[in-house]
C-alpha atoms as a PDB file:
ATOM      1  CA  UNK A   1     107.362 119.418 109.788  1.00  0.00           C
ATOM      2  CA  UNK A   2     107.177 115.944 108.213  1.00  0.00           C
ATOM      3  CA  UNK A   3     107.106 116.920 104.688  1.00  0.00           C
ATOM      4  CA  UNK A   4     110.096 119.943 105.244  1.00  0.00           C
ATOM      5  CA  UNK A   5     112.385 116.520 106.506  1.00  0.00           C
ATOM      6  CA  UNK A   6     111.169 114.424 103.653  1.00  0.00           C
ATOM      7  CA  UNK A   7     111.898 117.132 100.993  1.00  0.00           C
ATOM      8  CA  UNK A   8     116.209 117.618 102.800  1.00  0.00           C
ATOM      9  CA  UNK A   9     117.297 115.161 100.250  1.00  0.00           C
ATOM     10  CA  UNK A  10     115.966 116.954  97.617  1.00  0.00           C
ATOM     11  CA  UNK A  11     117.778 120.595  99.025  1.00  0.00           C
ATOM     12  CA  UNK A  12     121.087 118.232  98.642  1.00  0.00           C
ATOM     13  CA  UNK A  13     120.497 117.418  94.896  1.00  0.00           C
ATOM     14  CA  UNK A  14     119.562 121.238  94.289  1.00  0.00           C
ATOM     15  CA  UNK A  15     122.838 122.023  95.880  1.00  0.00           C
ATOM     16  CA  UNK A  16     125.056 119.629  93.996  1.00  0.00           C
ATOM     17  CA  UNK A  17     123.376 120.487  91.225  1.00  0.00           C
ATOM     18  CA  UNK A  18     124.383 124.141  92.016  1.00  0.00           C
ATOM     19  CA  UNK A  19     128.090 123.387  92.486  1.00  0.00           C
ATOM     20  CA  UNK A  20     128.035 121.811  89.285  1.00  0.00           C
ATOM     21  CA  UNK A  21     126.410 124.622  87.391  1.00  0.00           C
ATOM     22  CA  UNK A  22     128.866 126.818  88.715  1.00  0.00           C
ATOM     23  CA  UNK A  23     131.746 124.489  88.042  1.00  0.00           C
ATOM     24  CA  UNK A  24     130.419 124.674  84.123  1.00  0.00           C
ATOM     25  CA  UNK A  25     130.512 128.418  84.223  1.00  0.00           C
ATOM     26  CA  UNK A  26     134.211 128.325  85.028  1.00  0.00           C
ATOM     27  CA  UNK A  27     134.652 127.866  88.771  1.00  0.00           C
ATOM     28  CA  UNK A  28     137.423 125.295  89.727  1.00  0.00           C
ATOM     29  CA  UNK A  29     136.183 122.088  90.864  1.00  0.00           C
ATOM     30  CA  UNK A  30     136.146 121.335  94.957  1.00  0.00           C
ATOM     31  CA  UNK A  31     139.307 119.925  96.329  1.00  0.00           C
ATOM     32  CA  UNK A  32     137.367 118.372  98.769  1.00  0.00           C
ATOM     33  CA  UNK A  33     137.088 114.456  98.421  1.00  0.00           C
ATOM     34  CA  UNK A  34     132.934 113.731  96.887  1.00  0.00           C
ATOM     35  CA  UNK A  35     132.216 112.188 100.775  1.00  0.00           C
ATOM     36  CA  UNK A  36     133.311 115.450 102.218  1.00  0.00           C
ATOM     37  CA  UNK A  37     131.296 117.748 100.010  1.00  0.00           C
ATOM     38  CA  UNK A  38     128.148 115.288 100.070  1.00  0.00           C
ATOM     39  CA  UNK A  39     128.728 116.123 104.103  1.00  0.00           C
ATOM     40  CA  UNK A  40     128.725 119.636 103.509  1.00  0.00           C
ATOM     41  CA  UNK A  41     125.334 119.882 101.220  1.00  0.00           C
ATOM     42  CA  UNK A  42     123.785 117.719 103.920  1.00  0.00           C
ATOM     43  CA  UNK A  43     124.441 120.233 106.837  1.00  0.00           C
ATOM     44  CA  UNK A  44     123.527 123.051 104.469  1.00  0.00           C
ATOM     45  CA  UNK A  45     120.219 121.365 103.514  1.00  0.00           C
ATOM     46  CA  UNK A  46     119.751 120.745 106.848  1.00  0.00           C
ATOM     47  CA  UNK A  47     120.307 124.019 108.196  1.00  0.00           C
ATOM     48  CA  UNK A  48     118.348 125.763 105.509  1.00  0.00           C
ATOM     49  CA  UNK A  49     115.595 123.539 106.572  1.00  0.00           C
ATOM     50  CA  UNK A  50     116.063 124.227 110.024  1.00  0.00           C
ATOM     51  CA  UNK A  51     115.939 127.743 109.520  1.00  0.00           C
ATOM     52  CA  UNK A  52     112.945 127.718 107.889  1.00  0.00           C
ATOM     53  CA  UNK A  53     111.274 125.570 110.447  1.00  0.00           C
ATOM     54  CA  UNK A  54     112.665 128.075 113.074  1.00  0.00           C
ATOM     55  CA  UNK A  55     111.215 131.205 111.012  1.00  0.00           C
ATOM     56  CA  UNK A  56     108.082 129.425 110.177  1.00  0.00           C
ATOM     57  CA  UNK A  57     107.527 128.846 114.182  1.00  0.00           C
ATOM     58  CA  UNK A  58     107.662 132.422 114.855  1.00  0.00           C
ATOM     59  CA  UNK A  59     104.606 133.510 112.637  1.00  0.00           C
ATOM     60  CA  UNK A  60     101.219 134.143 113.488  1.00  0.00           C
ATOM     61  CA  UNK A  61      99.039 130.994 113.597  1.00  0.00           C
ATOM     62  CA  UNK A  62      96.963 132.582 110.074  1.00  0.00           C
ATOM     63  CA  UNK A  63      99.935 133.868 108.731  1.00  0.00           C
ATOM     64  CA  UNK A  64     101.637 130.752 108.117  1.00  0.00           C
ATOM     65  CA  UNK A  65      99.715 129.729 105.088  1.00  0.00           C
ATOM     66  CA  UNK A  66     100.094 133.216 102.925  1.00  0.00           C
ATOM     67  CA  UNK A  67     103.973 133.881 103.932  1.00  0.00           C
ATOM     68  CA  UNK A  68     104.662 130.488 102.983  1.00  0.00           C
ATOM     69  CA  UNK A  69     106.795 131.154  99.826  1.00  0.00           C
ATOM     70  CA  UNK A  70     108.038 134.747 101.012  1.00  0.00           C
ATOM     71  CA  UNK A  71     109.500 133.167 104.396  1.00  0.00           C
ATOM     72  CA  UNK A  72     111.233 130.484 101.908  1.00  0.00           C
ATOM     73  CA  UNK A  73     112.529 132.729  99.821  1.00  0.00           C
ATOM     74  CA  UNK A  74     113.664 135.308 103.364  1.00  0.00           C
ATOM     75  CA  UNK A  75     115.299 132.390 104.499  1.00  0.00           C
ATOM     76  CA  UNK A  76     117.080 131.349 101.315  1.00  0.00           C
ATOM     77  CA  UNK A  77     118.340 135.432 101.221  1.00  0.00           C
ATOM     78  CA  UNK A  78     119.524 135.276 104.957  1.00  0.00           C
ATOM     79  CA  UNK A  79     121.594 131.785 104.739  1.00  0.00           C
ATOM     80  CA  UNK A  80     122.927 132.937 101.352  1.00  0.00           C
ATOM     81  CA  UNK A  81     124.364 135.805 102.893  1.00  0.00           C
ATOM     82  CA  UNK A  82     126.764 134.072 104.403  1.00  0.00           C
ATOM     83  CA  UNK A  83     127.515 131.131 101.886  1.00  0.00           C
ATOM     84  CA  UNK A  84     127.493 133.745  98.837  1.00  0.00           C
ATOM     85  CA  UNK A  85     129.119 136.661  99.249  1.00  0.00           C
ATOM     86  CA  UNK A  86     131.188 136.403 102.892  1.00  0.00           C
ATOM     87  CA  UNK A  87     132.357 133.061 101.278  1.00  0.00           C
ATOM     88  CA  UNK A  88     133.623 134.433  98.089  1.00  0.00           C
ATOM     89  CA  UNK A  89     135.171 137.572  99.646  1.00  0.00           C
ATOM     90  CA  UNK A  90     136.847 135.179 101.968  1.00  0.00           C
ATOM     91  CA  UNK A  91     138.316 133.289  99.167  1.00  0.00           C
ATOM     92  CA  UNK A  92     139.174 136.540  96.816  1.00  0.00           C
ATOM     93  CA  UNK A  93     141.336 137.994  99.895  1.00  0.00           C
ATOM     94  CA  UNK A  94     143.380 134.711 100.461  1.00  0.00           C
ATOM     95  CA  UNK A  95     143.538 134.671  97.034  1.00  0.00           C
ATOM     96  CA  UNK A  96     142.291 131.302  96.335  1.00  0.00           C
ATOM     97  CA  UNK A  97     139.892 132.942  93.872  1.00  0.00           C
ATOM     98  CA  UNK A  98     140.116 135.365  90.898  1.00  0.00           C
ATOM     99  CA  UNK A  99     137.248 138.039  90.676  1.00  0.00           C
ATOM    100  CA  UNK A 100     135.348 136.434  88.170  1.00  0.00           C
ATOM    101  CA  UNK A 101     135.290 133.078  90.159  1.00  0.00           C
ATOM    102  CA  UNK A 102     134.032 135.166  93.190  1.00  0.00           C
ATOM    103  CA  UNK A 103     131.455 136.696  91.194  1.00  0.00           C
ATOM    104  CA  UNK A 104     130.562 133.483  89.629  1.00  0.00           C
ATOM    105  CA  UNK A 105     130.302 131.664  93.399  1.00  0.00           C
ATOM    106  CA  UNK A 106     128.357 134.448  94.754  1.00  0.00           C
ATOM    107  CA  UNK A 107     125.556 134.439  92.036  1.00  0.00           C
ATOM    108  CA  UNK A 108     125.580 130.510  91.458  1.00  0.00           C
ATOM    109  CA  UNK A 109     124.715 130.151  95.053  1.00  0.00           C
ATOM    110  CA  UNK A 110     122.225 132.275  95.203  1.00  0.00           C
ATOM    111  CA  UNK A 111     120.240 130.946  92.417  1.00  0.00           C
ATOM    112  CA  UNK A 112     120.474 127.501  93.961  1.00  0.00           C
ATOM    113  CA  UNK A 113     119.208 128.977  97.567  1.00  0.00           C
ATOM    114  CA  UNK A 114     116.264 130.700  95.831  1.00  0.00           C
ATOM    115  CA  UNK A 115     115.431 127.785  94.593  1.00  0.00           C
ATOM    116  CA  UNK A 116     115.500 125.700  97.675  1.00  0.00           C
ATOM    117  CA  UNK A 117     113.818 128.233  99.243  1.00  0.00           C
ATOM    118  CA  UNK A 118     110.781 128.241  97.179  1.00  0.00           C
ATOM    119  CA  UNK A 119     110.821 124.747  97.221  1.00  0.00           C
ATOM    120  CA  UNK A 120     110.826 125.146 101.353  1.00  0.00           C
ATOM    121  CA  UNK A 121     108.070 127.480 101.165  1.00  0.00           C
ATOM    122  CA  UNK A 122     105.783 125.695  98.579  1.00  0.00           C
ATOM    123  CA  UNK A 123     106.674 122.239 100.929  1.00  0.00           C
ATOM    124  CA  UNK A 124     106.045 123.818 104.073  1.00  0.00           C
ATOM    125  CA  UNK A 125     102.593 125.926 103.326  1.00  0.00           C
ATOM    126  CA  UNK A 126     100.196 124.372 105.810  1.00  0.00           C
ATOM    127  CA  UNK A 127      97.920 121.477 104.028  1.00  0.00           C
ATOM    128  CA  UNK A 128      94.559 122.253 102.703  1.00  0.00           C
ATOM    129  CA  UNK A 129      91.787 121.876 104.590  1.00  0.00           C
ATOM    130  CA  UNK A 130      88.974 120.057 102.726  1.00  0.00           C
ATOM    131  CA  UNK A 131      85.628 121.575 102.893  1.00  0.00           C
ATOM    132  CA  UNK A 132      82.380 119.061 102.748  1.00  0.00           C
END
């Protein structure tokens, strides 16, 4: 559980660098103020984290080690479902996005949440036992 805390910071840089990647394929830039959206990646580092922890906790006690990366990447699939695509529809009804934005927010976030969650799973495969 240690080393899934240690590694949040890191889901926070994946995820700004996410929202940057998909501000240089032509999504508009946050209006939200940088300490706002720093907020925001923290809670959704935090809660992808969290989820994984939660998921992880349900497993079998020998299961843990061989699901490792699937359950990261399960995880990353789940939460995206509702940042991607329930996000972006949100935003193309209102109107606050065109189609192409939409498109572009959808797939840009879930490239950055496979990503975190493989980095979850590879962090959070149970150590090694060393054999003598």
């Amino acid at each position: 559980m240690k080393r899934i805390l240690l590694v949040t910071p890191l889901l926070v840089l994946l995820l700004a660098l996410g929202s940057l990647a998909s501000q240089s394929l032509g999504l508009r830039p946050s209006p939200l103020p940088q300490g706002a959206r720093l907020l925001l990646w923290s809670i959704e580092a935090a809660g992808l984290a969290g989820l994984f922890l939660i998921a992880r906790g349900t497993l079998p006690a020998g299961a843990a080690a061989s699901a490792s990366l699937s359950l990261g990447l399960a995880v990353a699939l789940a939460a995206w479902i509702f940042r991607g695509p329930v996000v972006a529809t949100t935003l193309l009804a209102a109107g606050a996005l065109g189609r192409a934005e939409a498109r572009t927010l959808s797939v840009g976030t879930l490239m950055t949440y496979l990503i975190c969650g493989v980095i979850l799973g590879w962090v959070g495969r149970p150590p090694r036992s060393v054999s003598q």
